[in-house]
N, C-alpha and C. Protein backbone atom coordinates (compact mmCIF):
# COMPACT_ATOMS: atom_id res chain seq x y z
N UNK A 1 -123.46 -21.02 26.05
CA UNK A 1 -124.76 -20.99 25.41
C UNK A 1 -124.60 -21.37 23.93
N UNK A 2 -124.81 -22.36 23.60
CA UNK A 2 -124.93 -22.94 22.21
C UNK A 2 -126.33 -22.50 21.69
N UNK A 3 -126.04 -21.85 20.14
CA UNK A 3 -127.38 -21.61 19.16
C UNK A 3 -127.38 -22.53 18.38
N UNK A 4 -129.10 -22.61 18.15
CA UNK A 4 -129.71 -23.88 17.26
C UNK A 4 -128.86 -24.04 16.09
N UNK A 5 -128.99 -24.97 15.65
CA UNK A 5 -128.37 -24.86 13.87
C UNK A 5 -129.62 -23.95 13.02
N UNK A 6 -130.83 -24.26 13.07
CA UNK A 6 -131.40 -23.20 12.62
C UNK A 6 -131.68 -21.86 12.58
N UNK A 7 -130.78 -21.71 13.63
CA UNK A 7 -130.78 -20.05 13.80
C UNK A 7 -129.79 -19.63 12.84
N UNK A 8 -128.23 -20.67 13.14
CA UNK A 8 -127.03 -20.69 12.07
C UNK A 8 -127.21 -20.61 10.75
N UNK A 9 -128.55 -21.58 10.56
CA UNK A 9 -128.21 -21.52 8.75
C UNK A 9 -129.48 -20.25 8.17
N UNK A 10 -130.55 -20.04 8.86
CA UNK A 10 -130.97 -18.47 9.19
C UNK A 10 -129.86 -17.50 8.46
N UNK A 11 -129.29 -17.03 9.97
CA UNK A 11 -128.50 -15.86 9.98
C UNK A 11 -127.41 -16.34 8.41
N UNK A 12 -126.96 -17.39 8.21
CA UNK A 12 -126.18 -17.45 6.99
C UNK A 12 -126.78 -17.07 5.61
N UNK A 13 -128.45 -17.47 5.56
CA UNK A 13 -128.57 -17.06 4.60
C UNK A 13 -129.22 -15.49 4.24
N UNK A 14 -129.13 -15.28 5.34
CA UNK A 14 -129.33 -13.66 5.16
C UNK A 14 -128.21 -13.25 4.95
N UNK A 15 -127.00 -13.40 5.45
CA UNK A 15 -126.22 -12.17 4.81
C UNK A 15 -125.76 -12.82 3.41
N UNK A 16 -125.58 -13.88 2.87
CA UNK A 16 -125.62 -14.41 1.55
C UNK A 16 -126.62 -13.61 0.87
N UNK A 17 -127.92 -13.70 1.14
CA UNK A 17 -128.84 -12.85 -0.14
C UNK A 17 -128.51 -11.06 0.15
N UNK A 18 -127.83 -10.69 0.98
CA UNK A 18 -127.75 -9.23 1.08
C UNK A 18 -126.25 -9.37 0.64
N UNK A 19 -125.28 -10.00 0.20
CA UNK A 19 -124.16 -9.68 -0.49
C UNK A 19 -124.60 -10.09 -1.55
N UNK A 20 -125.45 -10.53 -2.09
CA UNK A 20 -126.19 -11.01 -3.71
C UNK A 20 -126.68 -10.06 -4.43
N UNK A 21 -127.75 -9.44 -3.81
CA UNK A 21 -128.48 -8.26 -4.56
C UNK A 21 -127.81 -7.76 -5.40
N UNK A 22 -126.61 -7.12 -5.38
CA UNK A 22 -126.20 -6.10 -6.19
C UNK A 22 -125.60 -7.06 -7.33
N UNK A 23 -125.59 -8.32 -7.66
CA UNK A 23 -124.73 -9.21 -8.62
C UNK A 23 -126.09 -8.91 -10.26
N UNK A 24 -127.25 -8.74 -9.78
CA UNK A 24 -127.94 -9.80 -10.55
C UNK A 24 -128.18 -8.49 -11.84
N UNK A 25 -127.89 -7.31 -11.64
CA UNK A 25 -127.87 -6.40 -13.09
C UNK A 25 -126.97 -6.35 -13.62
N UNK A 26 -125.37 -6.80 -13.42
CA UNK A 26 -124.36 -7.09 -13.74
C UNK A 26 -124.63 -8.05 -14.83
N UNK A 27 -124.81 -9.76 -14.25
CA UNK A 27 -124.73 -10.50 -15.13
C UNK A 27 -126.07 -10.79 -16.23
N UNK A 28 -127.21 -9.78 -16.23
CA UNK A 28 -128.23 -9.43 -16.67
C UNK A 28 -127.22 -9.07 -18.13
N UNK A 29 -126.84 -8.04 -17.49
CA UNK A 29 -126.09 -7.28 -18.79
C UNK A 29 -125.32 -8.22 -19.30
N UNK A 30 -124.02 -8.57 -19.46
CA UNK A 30 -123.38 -9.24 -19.90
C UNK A 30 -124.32 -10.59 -20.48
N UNK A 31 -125.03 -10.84 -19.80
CA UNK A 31 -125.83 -11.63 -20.90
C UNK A 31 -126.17 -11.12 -21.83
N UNK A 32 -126.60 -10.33 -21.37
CA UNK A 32 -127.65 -9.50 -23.14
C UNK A 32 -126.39 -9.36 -24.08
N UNK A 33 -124.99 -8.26 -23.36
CA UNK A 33 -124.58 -7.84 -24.59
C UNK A 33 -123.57 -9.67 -25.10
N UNK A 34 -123.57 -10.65 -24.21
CA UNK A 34 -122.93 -11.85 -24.92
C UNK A 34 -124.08 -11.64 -26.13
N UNK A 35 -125.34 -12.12 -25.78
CA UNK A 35 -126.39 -12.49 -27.00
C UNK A 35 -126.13 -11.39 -28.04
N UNK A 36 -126.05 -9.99 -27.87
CA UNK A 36 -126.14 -9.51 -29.39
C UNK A 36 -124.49 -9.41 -29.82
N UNK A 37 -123.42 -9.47 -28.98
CA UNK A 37 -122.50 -9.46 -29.98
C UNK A 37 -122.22 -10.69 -30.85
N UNK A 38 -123.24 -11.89 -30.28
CA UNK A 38 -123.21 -13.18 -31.39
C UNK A 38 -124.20 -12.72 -32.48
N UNK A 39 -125.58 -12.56 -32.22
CA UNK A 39 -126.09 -11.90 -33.02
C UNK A 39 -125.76 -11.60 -34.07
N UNK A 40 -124.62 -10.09 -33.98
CA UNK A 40 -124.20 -9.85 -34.89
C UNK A 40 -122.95 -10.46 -35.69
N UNK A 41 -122.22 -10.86 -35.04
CA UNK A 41 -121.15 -12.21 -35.54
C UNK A 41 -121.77 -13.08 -36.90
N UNK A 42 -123.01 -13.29 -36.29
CA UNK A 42 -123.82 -14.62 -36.68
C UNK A 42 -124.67 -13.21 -38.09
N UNK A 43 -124.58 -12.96 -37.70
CA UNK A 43 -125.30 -11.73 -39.36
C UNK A 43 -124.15 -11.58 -40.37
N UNK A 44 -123.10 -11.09 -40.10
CA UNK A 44 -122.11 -10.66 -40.79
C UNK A 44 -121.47 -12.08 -41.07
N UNK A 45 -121.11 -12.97 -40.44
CA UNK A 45 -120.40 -14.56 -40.91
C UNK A 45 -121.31 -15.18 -41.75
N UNK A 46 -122.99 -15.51 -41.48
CA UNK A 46 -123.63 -16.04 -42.34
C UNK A 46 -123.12 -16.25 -43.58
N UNK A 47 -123.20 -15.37 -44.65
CA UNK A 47 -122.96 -15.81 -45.79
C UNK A 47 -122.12 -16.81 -46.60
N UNK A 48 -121.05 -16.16 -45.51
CA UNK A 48 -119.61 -17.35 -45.52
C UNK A 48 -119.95 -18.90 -45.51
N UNK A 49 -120.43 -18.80 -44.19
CA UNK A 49 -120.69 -19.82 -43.73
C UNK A 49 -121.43 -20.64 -44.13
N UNK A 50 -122.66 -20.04 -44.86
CA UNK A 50 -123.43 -20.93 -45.56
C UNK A 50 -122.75 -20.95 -47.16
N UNK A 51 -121.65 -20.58 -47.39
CA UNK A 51 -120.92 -21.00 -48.85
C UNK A 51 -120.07 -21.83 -48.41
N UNK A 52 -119.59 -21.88 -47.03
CA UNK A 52 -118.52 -23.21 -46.90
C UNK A 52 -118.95 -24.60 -46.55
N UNK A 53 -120.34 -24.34 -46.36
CA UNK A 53 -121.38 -25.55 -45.98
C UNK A 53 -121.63 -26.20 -47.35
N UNK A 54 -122.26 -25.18 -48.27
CA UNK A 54 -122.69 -25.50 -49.92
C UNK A 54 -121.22 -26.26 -50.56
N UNK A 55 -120.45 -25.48 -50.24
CA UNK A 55 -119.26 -25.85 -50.80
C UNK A 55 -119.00 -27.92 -50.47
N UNK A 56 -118.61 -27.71 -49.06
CA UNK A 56 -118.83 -29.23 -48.76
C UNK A 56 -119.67 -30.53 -49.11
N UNK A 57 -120.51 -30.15 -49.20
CA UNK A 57 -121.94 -30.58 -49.50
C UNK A 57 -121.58 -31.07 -50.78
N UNK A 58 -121.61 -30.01 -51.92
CA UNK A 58 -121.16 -30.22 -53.23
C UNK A 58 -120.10 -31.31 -53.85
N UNK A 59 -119.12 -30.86 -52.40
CA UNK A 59 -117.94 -31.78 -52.72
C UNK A 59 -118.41 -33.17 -52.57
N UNK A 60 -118.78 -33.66 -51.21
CA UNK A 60 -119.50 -34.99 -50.98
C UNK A 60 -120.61 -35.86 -52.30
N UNK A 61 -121.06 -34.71 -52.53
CA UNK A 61 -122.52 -35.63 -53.20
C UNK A 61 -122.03 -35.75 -54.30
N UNK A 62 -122.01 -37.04 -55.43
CA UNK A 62 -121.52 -37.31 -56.50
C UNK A 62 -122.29 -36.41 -57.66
């Protein structure tokens, strides 16, 4: 007794979305905390960064 291919790719994608569920608050998080530990990277480096920019700048322009 051979089953349809549509029954095959069916039944495949059900147990694919039921081993999925549990992924998607995981990488929820880790997104967020990627975004604020740049955030704060990007708060505390600023200043620098915009003096090594000025700095260059300065140097270039006659």
């Amino acid at each position: 007794m051979n089953t349809p291919p549509s029954h095959l790719l069916t039944s495949l994608l059900r147990s694919l979305d039921r081993e999925e569920r549990g992924d998607v608050p995981g990488w929820v998080m880790i997104t967020l905390m990627s975004a604020v530990l740049v955030a704060g990277l990007l708060a505390i480096a600023q200043p620098a960064l915009s003096g090594l920019f000025n700095d260059a700048i300065n140097q270039v322009a006659p």
